[in-house]
C-alpha atoms as a PDB file:
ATOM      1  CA  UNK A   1     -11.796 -14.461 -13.469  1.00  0.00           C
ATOM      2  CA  UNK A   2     -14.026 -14.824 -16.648  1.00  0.00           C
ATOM      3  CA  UNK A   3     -15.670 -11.308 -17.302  1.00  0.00           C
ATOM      4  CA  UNK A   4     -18.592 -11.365 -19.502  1.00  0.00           C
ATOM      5  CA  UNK A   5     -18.944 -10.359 -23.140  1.00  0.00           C
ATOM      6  CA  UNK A   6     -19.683  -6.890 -22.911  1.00  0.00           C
ATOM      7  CA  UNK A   7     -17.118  -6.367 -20.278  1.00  0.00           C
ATOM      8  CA  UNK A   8     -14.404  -8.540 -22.420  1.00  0.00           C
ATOM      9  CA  UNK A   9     -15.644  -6.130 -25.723  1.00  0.00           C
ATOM     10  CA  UNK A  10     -14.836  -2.883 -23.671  1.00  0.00           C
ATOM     11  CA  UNK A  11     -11.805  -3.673 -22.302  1.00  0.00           C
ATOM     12  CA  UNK A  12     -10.670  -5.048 -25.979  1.00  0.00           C
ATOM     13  CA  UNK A  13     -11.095  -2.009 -26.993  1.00  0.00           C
ATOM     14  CA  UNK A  14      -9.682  -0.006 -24.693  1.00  0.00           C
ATOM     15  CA  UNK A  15      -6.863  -2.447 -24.692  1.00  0.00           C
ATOM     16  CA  UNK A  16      -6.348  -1.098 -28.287  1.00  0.00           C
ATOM     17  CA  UNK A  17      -5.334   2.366 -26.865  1.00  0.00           C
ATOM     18  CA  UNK A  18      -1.911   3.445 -26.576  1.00  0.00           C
ATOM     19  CA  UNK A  19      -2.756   4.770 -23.238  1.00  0.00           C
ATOM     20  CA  UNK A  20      -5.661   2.962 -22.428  1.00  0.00           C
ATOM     21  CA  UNK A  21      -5.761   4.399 -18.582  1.00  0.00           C
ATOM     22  CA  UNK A  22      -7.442   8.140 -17.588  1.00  0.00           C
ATOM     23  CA  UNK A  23      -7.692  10.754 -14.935  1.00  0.00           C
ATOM     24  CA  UNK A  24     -10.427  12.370 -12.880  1.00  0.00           C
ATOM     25  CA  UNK A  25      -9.783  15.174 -10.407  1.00  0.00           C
ATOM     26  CA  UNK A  26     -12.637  15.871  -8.270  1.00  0.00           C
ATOM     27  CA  UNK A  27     -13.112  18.165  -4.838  1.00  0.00           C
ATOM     28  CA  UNK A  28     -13.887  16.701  -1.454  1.00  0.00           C
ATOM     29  CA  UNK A  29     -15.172  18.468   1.277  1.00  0.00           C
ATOM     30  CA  UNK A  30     -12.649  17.299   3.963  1.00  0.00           C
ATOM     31  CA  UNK A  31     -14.104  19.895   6.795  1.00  0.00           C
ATOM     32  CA  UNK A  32     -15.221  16.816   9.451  1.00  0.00           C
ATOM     33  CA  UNK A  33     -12.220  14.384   8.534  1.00  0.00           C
ATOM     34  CA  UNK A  34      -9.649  17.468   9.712  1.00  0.00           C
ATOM     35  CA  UNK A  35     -11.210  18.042  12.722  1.00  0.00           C
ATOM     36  CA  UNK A  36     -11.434  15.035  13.403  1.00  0.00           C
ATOM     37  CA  UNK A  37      -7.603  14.482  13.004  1.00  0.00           C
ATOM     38  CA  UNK A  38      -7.349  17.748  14.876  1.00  0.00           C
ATOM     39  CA  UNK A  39      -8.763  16.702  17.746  1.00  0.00           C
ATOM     40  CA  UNK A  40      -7.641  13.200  17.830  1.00  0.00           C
ATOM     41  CA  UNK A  41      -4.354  14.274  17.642  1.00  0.00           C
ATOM     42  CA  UNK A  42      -3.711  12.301  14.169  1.00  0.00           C
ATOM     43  CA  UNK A  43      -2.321  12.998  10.877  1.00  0.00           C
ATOM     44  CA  UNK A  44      -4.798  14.235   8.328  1.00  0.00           C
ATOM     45  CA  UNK A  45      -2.683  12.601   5.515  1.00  0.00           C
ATOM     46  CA  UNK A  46      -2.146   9.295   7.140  1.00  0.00           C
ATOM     47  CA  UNK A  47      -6.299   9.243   7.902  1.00  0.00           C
ATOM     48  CA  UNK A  48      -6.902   9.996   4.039  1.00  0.00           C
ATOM     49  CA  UNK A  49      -4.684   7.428   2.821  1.00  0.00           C
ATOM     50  CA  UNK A  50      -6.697   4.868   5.378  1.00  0.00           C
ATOM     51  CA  UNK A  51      -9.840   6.232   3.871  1.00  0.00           C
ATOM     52  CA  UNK A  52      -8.838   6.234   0.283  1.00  0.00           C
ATOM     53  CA  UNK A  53      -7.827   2.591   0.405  1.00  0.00           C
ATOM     54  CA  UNK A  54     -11.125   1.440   2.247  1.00  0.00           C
ATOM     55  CA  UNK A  55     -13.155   3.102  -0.200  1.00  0.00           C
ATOM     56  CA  UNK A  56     -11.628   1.811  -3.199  1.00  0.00           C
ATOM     57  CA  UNK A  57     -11.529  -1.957  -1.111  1.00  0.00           C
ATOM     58  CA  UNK A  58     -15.443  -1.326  -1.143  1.00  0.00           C
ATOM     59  CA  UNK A  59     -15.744  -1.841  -4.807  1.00  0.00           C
ATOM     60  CA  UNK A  60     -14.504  -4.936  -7.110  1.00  0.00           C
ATOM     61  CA  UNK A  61     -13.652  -3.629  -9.839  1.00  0.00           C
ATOM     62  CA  UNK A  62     -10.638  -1.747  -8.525  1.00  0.00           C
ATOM     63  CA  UNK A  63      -9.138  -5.624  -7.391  1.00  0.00           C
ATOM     64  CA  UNK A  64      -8.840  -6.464 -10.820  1.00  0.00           C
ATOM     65  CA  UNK A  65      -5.551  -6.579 -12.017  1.00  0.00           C
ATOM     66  CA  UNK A  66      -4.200  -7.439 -15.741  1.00  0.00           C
ATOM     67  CA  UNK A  67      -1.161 -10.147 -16.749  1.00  0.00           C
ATOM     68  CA  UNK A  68      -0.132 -11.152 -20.058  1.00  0.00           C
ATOM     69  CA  UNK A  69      -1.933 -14.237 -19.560  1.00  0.00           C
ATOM     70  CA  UNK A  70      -5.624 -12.678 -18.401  1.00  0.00           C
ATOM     71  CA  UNK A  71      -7.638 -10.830 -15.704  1.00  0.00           C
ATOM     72  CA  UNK A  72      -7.167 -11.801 -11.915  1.00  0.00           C
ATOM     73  CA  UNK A  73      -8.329 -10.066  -8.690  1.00  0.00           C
ATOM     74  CA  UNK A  74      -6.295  -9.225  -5.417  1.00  0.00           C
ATOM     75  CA  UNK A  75      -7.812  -9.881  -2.534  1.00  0.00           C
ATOM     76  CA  UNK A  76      -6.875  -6.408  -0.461  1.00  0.00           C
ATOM     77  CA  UNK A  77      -5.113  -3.210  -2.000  1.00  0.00           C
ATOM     78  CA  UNK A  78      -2.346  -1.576   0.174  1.00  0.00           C
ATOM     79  CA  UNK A  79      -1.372   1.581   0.547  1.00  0.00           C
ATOM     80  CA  UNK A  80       1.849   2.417  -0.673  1.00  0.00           C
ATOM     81  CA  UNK A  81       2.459   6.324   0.339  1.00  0.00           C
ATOM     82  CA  UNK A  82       5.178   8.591  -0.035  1.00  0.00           C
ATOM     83  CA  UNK A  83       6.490  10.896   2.796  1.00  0.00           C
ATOM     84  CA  UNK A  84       9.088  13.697   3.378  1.00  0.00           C
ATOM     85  CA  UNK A  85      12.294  12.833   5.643  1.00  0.00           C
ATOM     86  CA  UNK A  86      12.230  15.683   8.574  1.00  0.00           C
ATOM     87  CA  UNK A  87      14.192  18.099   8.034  1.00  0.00           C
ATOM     88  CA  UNK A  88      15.168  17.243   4.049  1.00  0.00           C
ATOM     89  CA  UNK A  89      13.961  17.290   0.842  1.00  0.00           C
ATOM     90  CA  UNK A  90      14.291  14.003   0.344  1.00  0.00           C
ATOM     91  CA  UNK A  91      10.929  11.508   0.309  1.00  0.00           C
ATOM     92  CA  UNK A  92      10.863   7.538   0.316  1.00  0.00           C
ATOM     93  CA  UNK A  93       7.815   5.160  -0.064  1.00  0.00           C
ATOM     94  CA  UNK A  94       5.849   3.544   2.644  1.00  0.00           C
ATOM     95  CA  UNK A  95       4.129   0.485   1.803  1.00  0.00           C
ATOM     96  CA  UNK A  96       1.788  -0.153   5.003  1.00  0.00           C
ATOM     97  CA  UNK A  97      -1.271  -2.481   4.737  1.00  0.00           C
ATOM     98  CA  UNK A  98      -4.531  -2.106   6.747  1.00  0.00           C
ATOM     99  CA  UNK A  99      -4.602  -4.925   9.424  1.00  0.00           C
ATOM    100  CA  UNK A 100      -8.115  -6.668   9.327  1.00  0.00           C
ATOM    101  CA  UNK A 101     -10.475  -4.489  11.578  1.00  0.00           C
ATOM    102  CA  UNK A 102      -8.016  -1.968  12.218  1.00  0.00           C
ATOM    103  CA  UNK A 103      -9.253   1.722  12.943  1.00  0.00           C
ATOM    104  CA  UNK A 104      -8.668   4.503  11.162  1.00  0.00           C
ATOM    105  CA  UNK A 105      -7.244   6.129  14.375  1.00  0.00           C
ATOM    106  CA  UNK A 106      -5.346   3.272  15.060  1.00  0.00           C
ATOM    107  CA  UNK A 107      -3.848   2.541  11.095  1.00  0.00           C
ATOM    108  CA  UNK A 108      -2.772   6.825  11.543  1.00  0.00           C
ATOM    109  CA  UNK A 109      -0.885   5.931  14.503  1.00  0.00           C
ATOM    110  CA  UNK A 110       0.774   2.934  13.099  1.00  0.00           C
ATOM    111  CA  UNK A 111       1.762   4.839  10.011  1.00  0.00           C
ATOM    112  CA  UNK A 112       3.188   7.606  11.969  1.00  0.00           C
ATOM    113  CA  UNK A 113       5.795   5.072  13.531  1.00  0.00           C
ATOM    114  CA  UNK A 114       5.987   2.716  10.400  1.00  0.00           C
ATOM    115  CA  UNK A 115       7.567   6.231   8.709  1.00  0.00           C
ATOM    116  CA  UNK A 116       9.507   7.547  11.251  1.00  0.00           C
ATOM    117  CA  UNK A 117      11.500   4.412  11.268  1.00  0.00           C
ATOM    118  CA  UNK A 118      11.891   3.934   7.640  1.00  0.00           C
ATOM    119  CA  UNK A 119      15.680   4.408   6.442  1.00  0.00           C
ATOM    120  CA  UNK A 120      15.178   3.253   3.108  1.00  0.00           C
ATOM    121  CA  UNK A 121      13.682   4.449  -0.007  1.00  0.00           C
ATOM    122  CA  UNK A 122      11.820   1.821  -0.541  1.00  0.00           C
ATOM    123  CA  UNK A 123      11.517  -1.384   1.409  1.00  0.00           C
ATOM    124  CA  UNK A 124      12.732  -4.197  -1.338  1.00  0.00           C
ATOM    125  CA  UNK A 125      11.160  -6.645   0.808  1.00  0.00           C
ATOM    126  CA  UNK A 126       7.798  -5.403  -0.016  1.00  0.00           C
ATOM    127  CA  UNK A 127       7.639  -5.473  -3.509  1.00  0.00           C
ATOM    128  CA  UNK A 128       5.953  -8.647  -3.617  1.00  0.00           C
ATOM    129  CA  UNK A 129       2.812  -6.216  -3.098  1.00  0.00           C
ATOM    130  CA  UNK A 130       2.955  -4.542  -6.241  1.00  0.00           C
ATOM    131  CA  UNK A 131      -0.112  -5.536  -7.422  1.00  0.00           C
ATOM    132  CA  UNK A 132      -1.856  -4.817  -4.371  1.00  0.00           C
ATOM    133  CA  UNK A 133      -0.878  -1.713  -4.175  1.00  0.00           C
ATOM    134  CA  UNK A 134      -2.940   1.942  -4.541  1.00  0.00           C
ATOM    135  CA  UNK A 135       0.276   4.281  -5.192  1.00  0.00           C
ATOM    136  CA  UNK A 136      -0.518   7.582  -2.937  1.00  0.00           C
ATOM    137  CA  UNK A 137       1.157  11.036  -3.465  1.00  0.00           C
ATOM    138  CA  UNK A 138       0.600  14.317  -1.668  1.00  0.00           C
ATOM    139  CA  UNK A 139       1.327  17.981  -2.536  1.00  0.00           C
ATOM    140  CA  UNK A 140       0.865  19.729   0.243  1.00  0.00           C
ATOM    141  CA  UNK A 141       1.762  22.833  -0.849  1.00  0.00           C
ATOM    142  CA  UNK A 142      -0.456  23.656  -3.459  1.00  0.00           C
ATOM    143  CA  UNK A 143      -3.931  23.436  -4.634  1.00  0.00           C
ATOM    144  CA  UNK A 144      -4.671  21.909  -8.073  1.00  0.00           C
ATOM    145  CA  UNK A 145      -7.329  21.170 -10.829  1.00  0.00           C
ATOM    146  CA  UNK A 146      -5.312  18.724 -12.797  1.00  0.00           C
ATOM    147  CA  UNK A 147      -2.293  16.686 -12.908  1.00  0.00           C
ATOM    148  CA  UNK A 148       0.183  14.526 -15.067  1.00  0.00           C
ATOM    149  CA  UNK A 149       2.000  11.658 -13.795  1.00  0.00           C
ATOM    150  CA  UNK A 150       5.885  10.531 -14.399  1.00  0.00           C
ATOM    151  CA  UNK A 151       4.445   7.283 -15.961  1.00  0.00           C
ATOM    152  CA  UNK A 152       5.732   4.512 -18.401  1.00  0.00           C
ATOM    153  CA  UNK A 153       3.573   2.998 -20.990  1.00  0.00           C
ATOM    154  CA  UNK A 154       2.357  -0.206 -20.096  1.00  0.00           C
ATOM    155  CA  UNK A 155      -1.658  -0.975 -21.548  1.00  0.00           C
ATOM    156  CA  UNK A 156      -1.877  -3.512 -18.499  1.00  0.00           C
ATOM    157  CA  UNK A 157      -0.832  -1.137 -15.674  1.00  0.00           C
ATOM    158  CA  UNK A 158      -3.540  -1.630 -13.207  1.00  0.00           C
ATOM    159  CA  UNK A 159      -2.512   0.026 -10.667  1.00  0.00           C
ATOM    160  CA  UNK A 160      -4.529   2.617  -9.227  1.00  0.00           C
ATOM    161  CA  UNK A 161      -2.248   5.996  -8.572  1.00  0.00           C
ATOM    162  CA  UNK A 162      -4.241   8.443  -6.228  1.00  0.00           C
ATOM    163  CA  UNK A 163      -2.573  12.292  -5.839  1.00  0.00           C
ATOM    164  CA  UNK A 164      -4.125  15.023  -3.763  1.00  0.00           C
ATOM    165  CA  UNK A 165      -3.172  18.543  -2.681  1.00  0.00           C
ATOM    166  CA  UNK A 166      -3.603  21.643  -0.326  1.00  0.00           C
ATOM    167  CA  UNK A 167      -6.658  21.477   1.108  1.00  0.00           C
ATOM    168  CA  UNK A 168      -8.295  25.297   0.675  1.00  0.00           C
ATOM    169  CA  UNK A 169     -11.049  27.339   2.609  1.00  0.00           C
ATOM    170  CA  UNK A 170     -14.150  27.840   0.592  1.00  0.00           C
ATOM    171  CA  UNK A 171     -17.441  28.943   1.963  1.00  0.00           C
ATOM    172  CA  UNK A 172     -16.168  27.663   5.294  1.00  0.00           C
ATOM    173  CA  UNK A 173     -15.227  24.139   4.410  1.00  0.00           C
ATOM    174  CA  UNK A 174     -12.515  23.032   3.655  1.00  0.00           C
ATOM    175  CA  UNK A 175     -12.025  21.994  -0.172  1.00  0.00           C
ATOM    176  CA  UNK A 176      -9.385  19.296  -1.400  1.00  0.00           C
ATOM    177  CA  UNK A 177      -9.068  18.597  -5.121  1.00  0.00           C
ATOM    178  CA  UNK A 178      -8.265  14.324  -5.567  1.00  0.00           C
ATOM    179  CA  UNK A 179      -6.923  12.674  -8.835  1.00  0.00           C
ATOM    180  CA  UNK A 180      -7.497   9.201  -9.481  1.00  0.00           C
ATOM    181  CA  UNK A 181      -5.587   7.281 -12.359  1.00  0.00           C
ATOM    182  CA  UNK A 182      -7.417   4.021 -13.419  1.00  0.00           C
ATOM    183  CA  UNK A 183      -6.984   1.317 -16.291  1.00  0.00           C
ATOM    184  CA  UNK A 184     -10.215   1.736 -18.632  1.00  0.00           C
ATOM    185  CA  UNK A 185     -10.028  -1.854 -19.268  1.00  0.00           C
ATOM    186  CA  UNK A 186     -10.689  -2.152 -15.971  1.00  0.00           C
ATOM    187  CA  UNK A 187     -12.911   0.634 -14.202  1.00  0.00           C
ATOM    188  CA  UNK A 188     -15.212   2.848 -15.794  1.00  0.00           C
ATOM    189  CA  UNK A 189     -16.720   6.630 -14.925  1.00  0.00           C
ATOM    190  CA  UNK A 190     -18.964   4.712 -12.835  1.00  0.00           C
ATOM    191  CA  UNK A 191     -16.715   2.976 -10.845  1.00  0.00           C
ATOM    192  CA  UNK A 192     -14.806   6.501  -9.944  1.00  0.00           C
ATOM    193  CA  UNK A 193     -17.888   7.864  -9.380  1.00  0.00           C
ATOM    194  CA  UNK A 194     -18.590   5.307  -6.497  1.00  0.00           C
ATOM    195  CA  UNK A 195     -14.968   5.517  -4.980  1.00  0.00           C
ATOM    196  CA  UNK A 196     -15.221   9.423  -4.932  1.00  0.00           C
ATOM    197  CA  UNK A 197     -18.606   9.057  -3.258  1.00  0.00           C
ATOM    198  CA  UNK A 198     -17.665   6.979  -0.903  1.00  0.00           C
ATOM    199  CA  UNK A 199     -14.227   8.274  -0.081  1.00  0.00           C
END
């Protein structure tokens, strides 16, 4: 993809940055989503990772992706969420893309049965996605404000990491606080602006 001469001066210089990618935590109102779940009989955390990946699908400059030898787009991202075994400690990656015109009722349901079933921590076979992917982490437990990722430095890590937490009772809604971690040679304040708005 040829990106024009402003775009190829900003992401120059971002690309001169040791850690050229940032992090915006933001809260969501989630009140209508979780009783929507609740009543549907669906899992709130499935429906948000549907949501998520639609909303940042919406907008092109998330599909661009950086190799050594230039900028390319993917055509879909995929969700690639992490879940808790019952009854353990232990938690393993689902990689589970949305089907064209799929619901969100009906991706929920799938990913309910797509992680009961997994055995492994990852499926090896589905690491040809990686490029594709939107990586999707959940702390249920607590609410947060901000958060540092277990990362490597890489300047053309594109992927987009997406972490959320307790959801918490405010005014009667119901608050959760998102992070999104983008590539600045890539997506800009503006960009997160329109996922978060749209999410």
């Amino acid at each position: 993809m040829k990106k024009s001469g402003s775009e190829k001066r900003i992401s120059d210089f971002f690309a001169s940055l040791e850690e050229p990618r940032f992090t915006v935590v933001s809260p969501l109102d989630v009140t209508k989503i979780y009783k929507y779940c609740e009543i549907n009989g669906i899992s709130f955390y499935y429906s948000l990772c549907y949501l998520a990946v639609k909303a940042l699908n919406s907008i092109e400059e998330f599909h661009y992706k950086i190799q050594t030898n230039g900028v390319f787009t993917v055509d879909e991202l995929v969700p690639s969420f992490t879940d808790l075994r019952k009854g353990t400690t232990d938690f393993y990656i689902c990689i589970l893309p949305i089907k064209k015109n799929e619901t969100m009722l009906q991706y929920a349901k799938r990913a309910k049965d797509y992680s009961q079933s997994s055995t492994e921590f990852m499926n090896n076979a589905e690491n040809s996605l990686i490029q594709e992917m939107v990586y999707i982490s959940c702390l249920p437990w607590i609410d947060f404000s901000s958060v540092v990722e277990a990362k490597k430095t890489d300047r053309n890590d594109s992927i987009v990491h997406l972490t959320w937490g307790k959801y918490v009772e405010e005014n009667g809604k119901l608050i959760l606080h998102c992070e999104i971690q983008v590539n600045h040679r890539l997506v800009d304040g503006l960009h997160v602006g329109l996922f978060f708005n749209r999410f």
